[in-house]
Protein backbone atom coordinates (compact mmCIF):
# COMPACT_ATOMS: atom_id res chain seq x y z
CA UNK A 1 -2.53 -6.01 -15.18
CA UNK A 2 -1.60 -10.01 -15.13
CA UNK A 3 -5.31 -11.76 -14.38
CA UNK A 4 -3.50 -14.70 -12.48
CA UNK A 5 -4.75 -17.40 -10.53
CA UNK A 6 -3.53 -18.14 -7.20
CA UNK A 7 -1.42 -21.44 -6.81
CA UNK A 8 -2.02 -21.45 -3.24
CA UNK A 9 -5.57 -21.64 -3.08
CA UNK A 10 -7.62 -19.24 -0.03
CA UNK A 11 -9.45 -20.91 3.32
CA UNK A 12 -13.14 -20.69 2.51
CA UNK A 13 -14.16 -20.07 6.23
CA UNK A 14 -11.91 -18.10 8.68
CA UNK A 15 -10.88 -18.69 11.95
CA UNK A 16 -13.65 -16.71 14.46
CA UNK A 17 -10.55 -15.14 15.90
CA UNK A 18 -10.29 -12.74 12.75
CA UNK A 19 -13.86 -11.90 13.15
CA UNK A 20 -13.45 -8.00 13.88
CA UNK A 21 -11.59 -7.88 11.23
CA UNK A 22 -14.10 -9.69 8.72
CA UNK A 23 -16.64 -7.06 10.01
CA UNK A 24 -14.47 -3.84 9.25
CA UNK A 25 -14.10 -5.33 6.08
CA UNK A 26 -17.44 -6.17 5.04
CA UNK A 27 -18.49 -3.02 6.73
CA UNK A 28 -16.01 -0.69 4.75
CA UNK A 29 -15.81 -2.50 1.42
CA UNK A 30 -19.11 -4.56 1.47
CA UNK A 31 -16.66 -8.23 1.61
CA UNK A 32 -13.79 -9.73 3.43
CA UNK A 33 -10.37 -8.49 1.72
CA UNK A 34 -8.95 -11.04 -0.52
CA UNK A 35 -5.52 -11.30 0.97
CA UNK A 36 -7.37 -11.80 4.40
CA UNK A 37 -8.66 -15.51 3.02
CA UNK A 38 -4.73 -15.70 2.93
CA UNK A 39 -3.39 -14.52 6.12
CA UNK A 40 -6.19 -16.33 7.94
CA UNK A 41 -3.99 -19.67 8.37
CA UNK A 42 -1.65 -17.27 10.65
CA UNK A 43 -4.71 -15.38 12.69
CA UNK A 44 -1.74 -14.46 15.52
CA UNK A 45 0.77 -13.05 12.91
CA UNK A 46 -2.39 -11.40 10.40
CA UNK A 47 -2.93 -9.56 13.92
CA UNK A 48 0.44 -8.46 14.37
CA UNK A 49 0.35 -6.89 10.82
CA UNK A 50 -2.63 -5.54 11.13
CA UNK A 51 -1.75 -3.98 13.98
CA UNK A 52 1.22 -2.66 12.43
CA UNK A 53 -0.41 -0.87 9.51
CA UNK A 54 -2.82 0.27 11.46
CA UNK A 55 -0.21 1.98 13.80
CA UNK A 56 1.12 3.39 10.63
CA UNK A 57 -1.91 4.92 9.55
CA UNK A 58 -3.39 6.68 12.57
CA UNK A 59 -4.66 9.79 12.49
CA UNK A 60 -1.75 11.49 14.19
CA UNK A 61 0.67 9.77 12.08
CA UNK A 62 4.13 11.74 11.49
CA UNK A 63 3.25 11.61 7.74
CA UNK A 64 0.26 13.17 5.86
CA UNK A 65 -2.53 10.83 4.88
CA UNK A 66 -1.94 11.29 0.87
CA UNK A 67 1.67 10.68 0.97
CA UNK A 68 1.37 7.56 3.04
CA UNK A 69 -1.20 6.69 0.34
CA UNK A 70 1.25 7.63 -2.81
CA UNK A 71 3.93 5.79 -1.44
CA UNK A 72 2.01 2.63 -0.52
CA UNK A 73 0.58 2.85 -4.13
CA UNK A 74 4.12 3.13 -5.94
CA UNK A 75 6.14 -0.02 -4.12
CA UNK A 76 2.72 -1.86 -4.86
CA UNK A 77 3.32 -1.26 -8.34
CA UNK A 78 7.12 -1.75 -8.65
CA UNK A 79 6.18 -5.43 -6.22
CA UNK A 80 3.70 -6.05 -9.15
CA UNK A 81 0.77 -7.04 -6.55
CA UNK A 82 -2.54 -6.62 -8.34
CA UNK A 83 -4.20 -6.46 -4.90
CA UNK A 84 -2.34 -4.12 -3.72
CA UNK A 85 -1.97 -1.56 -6.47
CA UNK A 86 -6.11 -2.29 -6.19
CA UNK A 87 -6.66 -1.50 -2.88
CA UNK A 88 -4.19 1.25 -2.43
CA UNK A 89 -4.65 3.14 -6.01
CA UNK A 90 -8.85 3.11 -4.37
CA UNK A 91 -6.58 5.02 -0.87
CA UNK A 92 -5.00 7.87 -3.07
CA UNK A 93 -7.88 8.25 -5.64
CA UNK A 94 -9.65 9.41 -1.93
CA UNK A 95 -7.49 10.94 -0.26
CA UNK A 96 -6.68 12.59 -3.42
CA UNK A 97 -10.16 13.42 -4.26
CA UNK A 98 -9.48 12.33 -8.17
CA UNK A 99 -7.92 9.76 -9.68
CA UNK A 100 -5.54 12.65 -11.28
CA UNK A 101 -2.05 10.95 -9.16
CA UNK A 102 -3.10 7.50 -9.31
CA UNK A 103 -2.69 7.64 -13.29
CA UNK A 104 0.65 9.41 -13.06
CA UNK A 105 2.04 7.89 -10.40
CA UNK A 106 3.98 5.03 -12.48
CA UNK A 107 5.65 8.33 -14.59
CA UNK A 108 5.93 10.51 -11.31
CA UNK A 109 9.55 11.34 -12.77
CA UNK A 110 8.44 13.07 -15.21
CA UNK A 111 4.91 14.09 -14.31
CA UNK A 112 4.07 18.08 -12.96
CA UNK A 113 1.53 16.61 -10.62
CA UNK A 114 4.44 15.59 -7.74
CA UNK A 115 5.58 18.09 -5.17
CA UNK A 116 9.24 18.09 -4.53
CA UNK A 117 9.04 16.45 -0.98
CA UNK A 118 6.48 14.05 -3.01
CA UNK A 119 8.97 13.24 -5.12
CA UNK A 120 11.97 13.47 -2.63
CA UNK A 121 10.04 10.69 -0.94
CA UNK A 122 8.32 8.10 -4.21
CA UNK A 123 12.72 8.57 -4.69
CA UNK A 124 13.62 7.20 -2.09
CA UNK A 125 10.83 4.32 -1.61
CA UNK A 126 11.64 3.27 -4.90
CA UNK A 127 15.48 2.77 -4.03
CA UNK A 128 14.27 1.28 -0.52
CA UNK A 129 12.22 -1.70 -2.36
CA UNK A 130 15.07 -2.55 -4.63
CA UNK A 131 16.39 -5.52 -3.77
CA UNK A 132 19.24 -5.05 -2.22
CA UNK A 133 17.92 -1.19 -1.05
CA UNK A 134 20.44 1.39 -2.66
CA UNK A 135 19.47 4.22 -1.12
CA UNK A 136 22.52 7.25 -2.27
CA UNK A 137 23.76 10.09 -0.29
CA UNK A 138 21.96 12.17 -2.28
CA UNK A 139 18.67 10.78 -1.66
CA UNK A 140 18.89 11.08 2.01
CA UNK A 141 20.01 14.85 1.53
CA UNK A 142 16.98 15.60 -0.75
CA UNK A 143 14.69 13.76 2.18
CA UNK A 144 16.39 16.12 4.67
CA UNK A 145 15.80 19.08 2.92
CA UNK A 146 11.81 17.91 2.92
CA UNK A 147 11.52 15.67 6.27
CA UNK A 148 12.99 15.66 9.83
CA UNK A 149 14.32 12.27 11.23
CA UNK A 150 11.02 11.24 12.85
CA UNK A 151 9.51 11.19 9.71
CA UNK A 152 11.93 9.92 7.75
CA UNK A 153 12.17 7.02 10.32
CA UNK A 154 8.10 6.35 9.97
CA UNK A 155 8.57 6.58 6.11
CA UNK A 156 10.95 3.91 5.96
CA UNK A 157 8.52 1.87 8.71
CA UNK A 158 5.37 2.32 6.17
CA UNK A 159 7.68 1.77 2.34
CA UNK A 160 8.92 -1.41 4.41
CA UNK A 161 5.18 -2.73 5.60
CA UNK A 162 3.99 -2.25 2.17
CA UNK A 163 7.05 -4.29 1.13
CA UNK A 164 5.92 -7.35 3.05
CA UNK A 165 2.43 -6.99 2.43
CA UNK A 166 3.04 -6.48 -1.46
CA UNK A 167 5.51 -9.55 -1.12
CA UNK A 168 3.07 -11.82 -0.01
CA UNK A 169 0.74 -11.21 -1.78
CA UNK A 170 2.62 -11.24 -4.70
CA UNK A 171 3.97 -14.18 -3.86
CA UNK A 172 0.72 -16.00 -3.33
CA UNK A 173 -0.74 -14.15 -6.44
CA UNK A 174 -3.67 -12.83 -4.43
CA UNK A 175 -5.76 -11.79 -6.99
CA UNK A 176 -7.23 -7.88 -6.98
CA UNK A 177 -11.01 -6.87 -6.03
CA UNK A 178 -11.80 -4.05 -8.29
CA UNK A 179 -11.84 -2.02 -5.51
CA UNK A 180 -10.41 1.28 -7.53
CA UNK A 181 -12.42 0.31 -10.33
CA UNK A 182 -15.40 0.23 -8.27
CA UNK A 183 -14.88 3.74 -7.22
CA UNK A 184 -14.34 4.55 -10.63
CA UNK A 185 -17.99 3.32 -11.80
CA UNK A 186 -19.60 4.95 -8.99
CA UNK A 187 -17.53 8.19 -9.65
CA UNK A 188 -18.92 8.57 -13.33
């Protein structure tokens, strides 16, 4: 992974407006997110997506808990965000319960750890984040044969968010928190 530095440098003290937020974070993951130090100039909009995601990842959501989690872990790795790769590869290493998919997920092709409707689905976000999408007939049959329309339509919704989020922070070279790693350490 790239160790860059961001060119667009993060506010040092939030707006009090994001102050739930802060306190999940520090709460869940002992600090403040890195890309929230970001998003903090646009308090109204980092709302909105936060909202959004967590929408997405309810409990009753239309998709189980470790695909949402594979698929938000692959686009962050074809996106090349180090934060996000981070912070999601720590999601699926728990919802997972081992690290096992994590460290095949960038060969999922050709790894025997993928279900079909797994891999029915990484197939299909993968064609969704190219840019432009190029999604084929035959991936949409091979999502039918796995996922009803509701689903499908939440799928795209959550490979879509991820986009944006990866995007940014990309984009703005938001650095990762050795959040996985972390978990690693404390897993040995």
């Amino acid at each position: 992974m790239k160790n860059r530095q961001p060119w667009v440098q993060p506010l040092s003290q939030l707006p009090l407006s994001l102050k739930p937020i802060t306190a999940m974070q520090r709460k869940h993951y002992g600090e403040v997110l890195n890309p929230t130090r970001w998003w903090g100039r646009m308090p109204r909009l980092f709302w909105l997506v936060a909202l959004f995601v967590g929408y997405l990842e309810r409990k009753k959501a239309r998709l189980a808990p470790t695909l949402r989690a594979l698929l938000m872990t692959r686009v962050s790795q074809q996106c090349d965000c180090a934060f996000c790769i981070d912070a999601n590869s720590l999601r699926l290493a728990q919802r997972c319960g081992a690290m096992d998919k994590v460290l095949a997920l960038e060969a999922w092709r050709t790894s025997a750890l993928f279900t079909p409707a797994e891999r029915a689905a990484l197939d299909y976000a993968e064609a969704m984040t190219a840019t432009p999408p190029r999604i084929s007939e035959a991936q949409k049959q091979e999502l039918h044969c796995h996922f009803n329309d509701a689903q499908i339509t939440e799928m795209t919704a959550l490979v879509a968010f991820q986009n944006l989020s990866a995007r940014f922070n990309a984009a703005l070279e938001i650095p990762s928190q050795g959040l996985c790693s972390m978990r690693e350490k404390t897993d040995a």
